[in-house]
PDB file of N, CA and C in Angstrom:
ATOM      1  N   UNK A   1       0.832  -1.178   0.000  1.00  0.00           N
ATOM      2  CA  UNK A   1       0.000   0.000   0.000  1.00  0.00           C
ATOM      3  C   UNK A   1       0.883   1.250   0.000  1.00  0.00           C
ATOM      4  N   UNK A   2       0.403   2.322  -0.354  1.00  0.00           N
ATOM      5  CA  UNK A   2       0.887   3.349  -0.621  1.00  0.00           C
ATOM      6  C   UNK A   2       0.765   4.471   0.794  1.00  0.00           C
ATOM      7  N   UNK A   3       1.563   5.320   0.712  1.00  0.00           N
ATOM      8  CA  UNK A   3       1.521   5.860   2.075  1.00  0.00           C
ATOM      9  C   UNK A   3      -0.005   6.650   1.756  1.00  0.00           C
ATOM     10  N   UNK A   4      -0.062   7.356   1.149  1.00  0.00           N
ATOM     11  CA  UNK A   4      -1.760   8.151   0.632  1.00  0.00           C
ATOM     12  C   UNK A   4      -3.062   7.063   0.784  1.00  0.00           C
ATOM     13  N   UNK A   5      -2.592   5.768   0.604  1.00  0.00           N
ATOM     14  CA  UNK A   5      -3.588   5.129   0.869  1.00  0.00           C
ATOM     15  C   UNK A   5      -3.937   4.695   1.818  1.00  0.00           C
ATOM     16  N   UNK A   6      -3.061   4.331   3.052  1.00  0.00           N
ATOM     17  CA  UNK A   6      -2.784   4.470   4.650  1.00  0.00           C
ATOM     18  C   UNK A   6      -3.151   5.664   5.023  1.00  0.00           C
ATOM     19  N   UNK A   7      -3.307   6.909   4.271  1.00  0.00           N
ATOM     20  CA  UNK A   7      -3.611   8.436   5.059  1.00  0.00           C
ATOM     21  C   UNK A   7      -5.270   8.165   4.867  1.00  0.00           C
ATOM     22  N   UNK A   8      -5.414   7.564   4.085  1.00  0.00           N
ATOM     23  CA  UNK A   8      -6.879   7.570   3.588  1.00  0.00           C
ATOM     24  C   UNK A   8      -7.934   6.700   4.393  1.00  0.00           C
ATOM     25  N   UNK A   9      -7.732   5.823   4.836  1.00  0.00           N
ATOM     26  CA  UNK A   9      -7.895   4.293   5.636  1.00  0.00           C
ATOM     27  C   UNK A   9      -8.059   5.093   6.860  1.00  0.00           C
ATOM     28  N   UNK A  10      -7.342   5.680   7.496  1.00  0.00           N
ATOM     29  CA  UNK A  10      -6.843   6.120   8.923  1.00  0.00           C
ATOM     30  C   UNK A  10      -8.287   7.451   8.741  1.00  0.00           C
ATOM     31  N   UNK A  11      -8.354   8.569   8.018  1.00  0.00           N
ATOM     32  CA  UNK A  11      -9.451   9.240   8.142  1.00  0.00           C
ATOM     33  C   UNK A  11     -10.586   8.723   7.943  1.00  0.00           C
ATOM     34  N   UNK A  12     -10.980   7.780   6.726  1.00  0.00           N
ATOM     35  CA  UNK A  12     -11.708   7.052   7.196  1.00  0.00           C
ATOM     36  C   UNK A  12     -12.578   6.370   8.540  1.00  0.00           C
ATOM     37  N   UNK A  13     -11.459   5.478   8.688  1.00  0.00           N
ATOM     38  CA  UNK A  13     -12.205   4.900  10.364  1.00  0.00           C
ATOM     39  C   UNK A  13     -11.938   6.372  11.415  1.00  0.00           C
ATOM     40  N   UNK A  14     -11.380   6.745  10.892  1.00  0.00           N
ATOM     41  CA  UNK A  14     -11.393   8.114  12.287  1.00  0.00           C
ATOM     42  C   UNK A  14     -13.324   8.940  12.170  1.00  0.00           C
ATOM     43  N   UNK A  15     -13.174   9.268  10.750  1.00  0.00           N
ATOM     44  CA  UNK A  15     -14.394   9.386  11.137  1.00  0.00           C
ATOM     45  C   UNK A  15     -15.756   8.741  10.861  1.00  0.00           C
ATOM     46  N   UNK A  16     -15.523   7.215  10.518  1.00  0.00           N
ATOM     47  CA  UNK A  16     -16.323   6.278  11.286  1.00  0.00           C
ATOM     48  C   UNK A  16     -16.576   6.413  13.053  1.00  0.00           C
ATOM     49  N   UNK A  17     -15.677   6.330  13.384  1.00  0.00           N
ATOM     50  CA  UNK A  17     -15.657   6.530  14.801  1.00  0.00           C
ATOM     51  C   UNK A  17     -16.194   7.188  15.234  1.00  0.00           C
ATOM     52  N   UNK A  18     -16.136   8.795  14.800  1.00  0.00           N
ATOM     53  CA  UNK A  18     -17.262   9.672  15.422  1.00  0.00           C
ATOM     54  C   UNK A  18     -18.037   9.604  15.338  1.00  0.00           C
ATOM     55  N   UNK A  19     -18.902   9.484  13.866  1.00  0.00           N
ATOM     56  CA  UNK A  19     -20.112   9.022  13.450  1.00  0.00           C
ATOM     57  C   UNK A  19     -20.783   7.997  14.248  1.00  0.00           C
ATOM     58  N   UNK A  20     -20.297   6.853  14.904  1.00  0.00           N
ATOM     59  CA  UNK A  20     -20.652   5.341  15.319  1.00  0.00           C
ATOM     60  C   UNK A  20     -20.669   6.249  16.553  1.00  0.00           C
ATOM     61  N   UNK A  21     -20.086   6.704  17.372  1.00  0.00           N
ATOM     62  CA  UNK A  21     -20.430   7.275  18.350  1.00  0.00           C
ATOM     63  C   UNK A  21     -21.470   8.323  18.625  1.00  0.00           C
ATOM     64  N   UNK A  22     -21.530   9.180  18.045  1.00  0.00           N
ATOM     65  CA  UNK A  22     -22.639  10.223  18.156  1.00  0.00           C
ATOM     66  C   UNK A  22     -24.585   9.197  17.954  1.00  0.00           C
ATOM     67  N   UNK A  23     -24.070   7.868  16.816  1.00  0.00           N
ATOM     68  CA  UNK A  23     -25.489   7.235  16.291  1.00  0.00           C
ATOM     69  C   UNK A  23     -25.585   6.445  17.543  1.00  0.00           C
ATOM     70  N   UNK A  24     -24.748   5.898  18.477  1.00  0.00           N
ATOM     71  CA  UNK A  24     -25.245   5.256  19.394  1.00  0.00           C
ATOM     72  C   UNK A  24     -25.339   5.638  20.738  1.00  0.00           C
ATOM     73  N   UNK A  25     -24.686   6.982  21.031  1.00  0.00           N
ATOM     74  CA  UNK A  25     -25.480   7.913  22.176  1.00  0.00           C
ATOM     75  C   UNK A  25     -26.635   8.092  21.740  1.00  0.00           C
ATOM     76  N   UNK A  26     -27.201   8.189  20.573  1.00  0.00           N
ATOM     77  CA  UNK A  26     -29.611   8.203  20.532  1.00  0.00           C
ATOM     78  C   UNK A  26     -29.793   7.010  21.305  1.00  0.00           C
ATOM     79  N   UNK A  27     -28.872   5.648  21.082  1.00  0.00           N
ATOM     80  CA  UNK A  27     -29.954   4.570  21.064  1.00  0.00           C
ATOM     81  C   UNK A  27     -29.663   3.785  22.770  1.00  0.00           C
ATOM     82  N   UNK A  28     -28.567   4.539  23.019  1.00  0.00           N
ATOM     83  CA  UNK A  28     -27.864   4.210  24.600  1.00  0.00           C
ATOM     84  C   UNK A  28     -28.894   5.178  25.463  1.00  0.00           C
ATOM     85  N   UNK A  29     -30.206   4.687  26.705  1.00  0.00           N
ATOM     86  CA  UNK A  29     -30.438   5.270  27.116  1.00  0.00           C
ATOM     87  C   UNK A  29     -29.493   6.342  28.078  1.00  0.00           C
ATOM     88  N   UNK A  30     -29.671   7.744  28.328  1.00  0.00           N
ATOM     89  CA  UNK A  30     -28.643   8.002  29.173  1.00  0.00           C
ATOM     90  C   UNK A  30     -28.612   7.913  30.708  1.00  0.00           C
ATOM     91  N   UNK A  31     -27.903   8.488  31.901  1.00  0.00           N
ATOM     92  CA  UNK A  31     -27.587   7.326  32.803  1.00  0.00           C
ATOM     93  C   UNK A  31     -28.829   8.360  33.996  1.00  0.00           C
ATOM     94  N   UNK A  32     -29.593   7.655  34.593  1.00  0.00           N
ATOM     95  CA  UNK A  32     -30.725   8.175  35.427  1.00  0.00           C
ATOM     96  C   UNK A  32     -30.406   7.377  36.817  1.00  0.00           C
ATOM     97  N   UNK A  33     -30.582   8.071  37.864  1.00  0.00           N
ATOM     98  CA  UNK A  33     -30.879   7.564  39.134  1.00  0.00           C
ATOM     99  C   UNK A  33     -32.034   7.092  39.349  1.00  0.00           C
ATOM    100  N   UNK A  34     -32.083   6.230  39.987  1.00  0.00           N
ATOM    101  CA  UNK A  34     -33.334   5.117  40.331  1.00  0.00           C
ATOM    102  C   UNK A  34     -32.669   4.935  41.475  1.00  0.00           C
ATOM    103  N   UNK A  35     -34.232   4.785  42.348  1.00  0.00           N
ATOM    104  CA  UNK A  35     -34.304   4.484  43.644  1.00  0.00           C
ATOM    105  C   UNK A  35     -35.179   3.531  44.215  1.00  0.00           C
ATOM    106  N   UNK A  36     -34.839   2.964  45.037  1.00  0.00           N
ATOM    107  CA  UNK A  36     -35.020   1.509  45.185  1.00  0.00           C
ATOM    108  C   UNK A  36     -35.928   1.405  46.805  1.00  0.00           C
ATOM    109  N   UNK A  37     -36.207   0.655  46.947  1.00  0.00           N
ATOM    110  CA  UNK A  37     -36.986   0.384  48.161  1.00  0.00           C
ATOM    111  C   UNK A  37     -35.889  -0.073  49.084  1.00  0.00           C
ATOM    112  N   UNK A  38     -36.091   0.186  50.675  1.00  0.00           N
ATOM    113  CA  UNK A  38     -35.720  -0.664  51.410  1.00  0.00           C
ATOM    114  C   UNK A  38     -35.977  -1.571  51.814  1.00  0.00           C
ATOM    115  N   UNK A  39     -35.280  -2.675  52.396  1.00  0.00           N
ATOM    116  CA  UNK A  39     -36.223  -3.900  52.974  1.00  0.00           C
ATOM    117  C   UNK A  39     -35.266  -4.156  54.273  1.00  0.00           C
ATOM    118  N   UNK A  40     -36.097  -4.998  55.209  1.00  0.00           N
ATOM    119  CA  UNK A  40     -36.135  -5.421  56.354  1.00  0.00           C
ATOM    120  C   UNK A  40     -34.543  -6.267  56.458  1.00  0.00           C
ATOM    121  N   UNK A  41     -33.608  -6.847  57.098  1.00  0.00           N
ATOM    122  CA  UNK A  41     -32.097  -7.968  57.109  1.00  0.00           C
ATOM    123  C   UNK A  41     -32.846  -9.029  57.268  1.00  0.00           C
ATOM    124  N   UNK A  42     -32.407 -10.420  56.415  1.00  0.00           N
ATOM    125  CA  UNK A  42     -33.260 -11.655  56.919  1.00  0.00           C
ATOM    126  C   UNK A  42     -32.494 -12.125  58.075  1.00  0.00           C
ATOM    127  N   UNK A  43     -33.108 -13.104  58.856  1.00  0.00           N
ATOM    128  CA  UNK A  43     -31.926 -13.189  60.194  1.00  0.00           C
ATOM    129  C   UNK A  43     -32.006 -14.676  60.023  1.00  0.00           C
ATOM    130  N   UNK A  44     -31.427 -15.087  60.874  1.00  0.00           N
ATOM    131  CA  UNK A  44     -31.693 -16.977  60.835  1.00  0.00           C
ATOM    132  C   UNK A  44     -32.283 -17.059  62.131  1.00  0.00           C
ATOM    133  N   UNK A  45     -32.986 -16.656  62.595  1.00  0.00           N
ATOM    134  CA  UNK A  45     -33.918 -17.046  63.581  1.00  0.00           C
ATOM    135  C   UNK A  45     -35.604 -17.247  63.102  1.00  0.00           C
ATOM    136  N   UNK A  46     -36.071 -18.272  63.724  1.00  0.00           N
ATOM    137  CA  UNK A  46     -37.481 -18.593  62.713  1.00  0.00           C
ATOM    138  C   UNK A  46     -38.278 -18.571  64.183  1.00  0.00           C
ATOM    139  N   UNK A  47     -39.239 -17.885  63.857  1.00  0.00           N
ATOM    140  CA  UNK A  47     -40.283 -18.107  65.268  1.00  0.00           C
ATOM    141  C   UNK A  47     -41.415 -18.566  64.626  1.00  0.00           C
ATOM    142  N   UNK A  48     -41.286 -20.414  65.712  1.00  0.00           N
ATOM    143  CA  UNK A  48     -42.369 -20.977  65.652  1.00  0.00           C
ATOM    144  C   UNK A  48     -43.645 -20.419  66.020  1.00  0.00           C
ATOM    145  N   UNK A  49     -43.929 -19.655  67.550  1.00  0.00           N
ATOM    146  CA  UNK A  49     -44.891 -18.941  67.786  1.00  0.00           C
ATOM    147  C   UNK A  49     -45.905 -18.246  66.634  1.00  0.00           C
ATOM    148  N   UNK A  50     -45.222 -18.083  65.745  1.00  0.00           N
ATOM    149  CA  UNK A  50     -46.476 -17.516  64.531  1.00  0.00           C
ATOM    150  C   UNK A  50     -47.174 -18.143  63.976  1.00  0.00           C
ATOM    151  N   UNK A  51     -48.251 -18.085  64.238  1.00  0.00           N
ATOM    152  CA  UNK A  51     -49.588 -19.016  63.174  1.00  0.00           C
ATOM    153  C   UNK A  51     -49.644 -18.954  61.761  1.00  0.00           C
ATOM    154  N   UNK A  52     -49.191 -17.491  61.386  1.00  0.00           N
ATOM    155  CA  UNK A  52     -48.870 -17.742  59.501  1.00  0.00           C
ATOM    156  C   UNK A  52     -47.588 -18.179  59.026  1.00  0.00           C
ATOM    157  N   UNK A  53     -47.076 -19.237  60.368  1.00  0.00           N
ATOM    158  CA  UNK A  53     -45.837 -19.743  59.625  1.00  0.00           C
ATOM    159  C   UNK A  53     -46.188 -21.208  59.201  1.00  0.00           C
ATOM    160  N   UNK A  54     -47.294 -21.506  60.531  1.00  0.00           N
ATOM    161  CA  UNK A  54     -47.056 -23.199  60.135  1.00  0.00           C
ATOM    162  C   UNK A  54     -48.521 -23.147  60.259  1.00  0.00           C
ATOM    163  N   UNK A  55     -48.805 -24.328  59.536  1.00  0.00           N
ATOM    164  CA  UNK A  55     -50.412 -24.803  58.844  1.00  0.00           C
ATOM    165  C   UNK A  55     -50.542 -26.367  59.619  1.00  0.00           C
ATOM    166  N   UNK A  56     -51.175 -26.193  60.589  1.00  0.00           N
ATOM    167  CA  UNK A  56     -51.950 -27.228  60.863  1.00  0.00           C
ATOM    168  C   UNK A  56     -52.320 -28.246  60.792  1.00  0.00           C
ATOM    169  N   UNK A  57     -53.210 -27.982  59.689  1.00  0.00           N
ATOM    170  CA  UNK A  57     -53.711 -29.396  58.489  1.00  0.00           C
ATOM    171  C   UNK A  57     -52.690 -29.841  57.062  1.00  0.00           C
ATOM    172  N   UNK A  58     -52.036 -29.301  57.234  1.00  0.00           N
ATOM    173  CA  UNK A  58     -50.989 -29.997  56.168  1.00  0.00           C
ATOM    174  C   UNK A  58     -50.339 -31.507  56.403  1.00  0.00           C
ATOM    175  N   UNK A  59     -49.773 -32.152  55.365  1.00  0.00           N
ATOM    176  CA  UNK A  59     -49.945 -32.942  55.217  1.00  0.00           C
ATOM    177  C   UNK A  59     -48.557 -33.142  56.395  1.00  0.00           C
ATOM    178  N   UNK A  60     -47.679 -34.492  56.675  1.00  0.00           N
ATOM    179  CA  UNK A  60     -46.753 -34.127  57.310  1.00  0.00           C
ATOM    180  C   UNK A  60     -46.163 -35.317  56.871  1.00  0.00           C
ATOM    181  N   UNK A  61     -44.615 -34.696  55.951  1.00  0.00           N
ATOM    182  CA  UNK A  61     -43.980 -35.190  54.854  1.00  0.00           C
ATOM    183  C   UNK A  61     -43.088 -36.822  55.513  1.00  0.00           C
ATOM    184  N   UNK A  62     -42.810 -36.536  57.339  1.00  0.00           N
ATOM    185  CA  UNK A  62     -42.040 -37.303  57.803  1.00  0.00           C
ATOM    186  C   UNK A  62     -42.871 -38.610  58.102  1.00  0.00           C
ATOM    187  N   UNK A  63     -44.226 -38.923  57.436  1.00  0.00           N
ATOM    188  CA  UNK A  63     -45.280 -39.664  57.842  1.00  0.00           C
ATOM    189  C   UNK A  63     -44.842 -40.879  56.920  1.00  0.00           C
ATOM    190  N   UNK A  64     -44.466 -42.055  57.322  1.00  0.00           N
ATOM    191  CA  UNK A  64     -44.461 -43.382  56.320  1.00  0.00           C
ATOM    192  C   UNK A  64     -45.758 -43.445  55.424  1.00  0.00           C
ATOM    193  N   UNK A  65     -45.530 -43.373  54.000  1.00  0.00           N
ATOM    194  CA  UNK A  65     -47.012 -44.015  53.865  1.00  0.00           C
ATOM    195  C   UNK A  65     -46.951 -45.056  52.943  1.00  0.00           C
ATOM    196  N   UNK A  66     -47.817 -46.233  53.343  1.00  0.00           N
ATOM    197  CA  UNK A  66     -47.716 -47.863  52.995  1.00  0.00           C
ATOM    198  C   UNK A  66     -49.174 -47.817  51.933  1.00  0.00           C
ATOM    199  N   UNK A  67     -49.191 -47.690  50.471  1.00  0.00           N
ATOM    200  CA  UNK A  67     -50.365 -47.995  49.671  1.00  0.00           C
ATOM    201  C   UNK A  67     -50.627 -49.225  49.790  1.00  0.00           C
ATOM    202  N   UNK A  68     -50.068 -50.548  50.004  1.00  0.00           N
ATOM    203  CA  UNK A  68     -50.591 -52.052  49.480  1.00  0.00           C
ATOM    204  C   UNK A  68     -49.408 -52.497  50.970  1.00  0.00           C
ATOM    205  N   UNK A  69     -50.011 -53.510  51.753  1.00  0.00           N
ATOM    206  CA  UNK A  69     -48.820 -54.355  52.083  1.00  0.00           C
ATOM    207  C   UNK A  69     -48.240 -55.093  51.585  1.00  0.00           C
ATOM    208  N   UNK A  70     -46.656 -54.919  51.681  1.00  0.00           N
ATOM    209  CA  UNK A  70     -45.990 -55.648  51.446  1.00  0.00           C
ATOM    210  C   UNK A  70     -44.829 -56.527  52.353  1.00  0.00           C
ATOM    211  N   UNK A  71     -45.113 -57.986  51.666  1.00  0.00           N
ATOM    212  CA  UNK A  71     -44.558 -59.425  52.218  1.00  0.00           C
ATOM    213  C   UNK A  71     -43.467 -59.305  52.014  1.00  0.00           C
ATOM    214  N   UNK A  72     -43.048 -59.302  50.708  1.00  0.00           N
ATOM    215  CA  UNK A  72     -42.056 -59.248  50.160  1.00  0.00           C
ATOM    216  C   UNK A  72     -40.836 -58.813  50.922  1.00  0.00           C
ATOM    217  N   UNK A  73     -39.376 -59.710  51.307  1.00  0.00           N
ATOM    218  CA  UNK A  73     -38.690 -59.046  52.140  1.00  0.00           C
ATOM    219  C   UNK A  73     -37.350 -58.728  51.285  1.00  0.00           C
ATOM    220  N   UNK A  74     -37.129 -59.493  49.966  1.00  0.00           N
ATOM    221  CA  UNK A  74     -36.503 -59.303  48.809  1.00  0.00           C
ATOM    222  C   UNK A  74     -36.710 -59.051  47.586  1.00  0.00           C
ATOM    223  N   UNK A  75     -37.301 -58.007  47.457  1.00  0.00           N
ATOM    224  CA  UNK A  75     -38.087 -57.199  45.760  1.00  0.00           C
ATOM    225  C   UNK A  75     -37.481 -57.136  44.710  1.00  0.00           C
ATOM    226  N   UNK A  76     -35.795 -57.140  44.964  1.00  0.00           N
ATOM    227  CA  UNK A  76     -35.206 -57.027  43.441  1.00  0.00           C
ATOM    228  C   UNK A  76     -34.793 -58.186  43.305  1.00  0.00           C
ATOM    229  N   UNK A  77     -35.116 -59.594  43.875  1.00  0.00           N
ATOM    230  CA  UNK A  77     -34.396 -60.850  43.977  1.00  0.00           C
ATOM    231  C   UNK A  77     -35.180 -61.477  43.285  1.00  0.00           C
ATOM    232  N   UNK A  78     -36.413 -61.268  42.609  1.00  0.00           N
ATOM    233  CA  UNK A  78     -37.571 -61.974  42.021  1.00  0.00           C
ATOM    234  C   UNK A  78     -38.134 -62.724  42.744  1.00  0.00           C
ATOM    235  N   UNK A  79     -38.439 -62.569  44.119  1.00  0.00           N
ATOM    236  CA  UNK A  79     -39.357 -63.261  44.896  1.00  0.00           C
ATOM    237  C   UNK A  79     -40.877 -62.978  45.176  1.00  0.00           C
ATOM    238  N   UNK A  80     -41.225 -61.956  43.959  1.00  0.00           N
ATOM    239  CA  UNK A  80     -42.237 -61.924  43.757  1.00  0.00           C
ATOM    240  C   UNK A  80     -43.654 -63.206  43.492  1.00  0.00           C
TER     241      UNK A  80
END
């Protein structure tokens, strides 16, 4: 390449550059403060005492539950 053609290349992207910059400050919202709510610290303390913590009638997961009895004291042995 020729040195004129390197001068040419170089203004070029130079003012690509400005151009690409000025077209994407429209489409970049610009920078706004927003404000946010506060909220409460979670703690690791759980109080049972509250009634809208624990439900009553729910089911209670640590409960065995047996659909059919079973004899069977070896199931994968084919002693079915």
């Amino acid at each position: 390449m020729k040195q004129q053609d390197i001068a040419i290349l170089i203004i070029i992207v130079f003012f690509a550059g400005i151009a690409s910059f000025f077209v994407a400050s429209k489409f970049v919202a610009p920078h706004k403060e927003v404000k946010a709510e506060t909220v409460t610290a979670i703690s690791k303390d759980f109080n049972t005492n509250n009634a809208s913590n624990i439900n009553t009638d729910s089911i209670n997961p640590t409960v065995r539950i047996e659909i059919a009895p079973n004899n069977n004291e070896q199931p994968f042995n084919n002693g079915q």
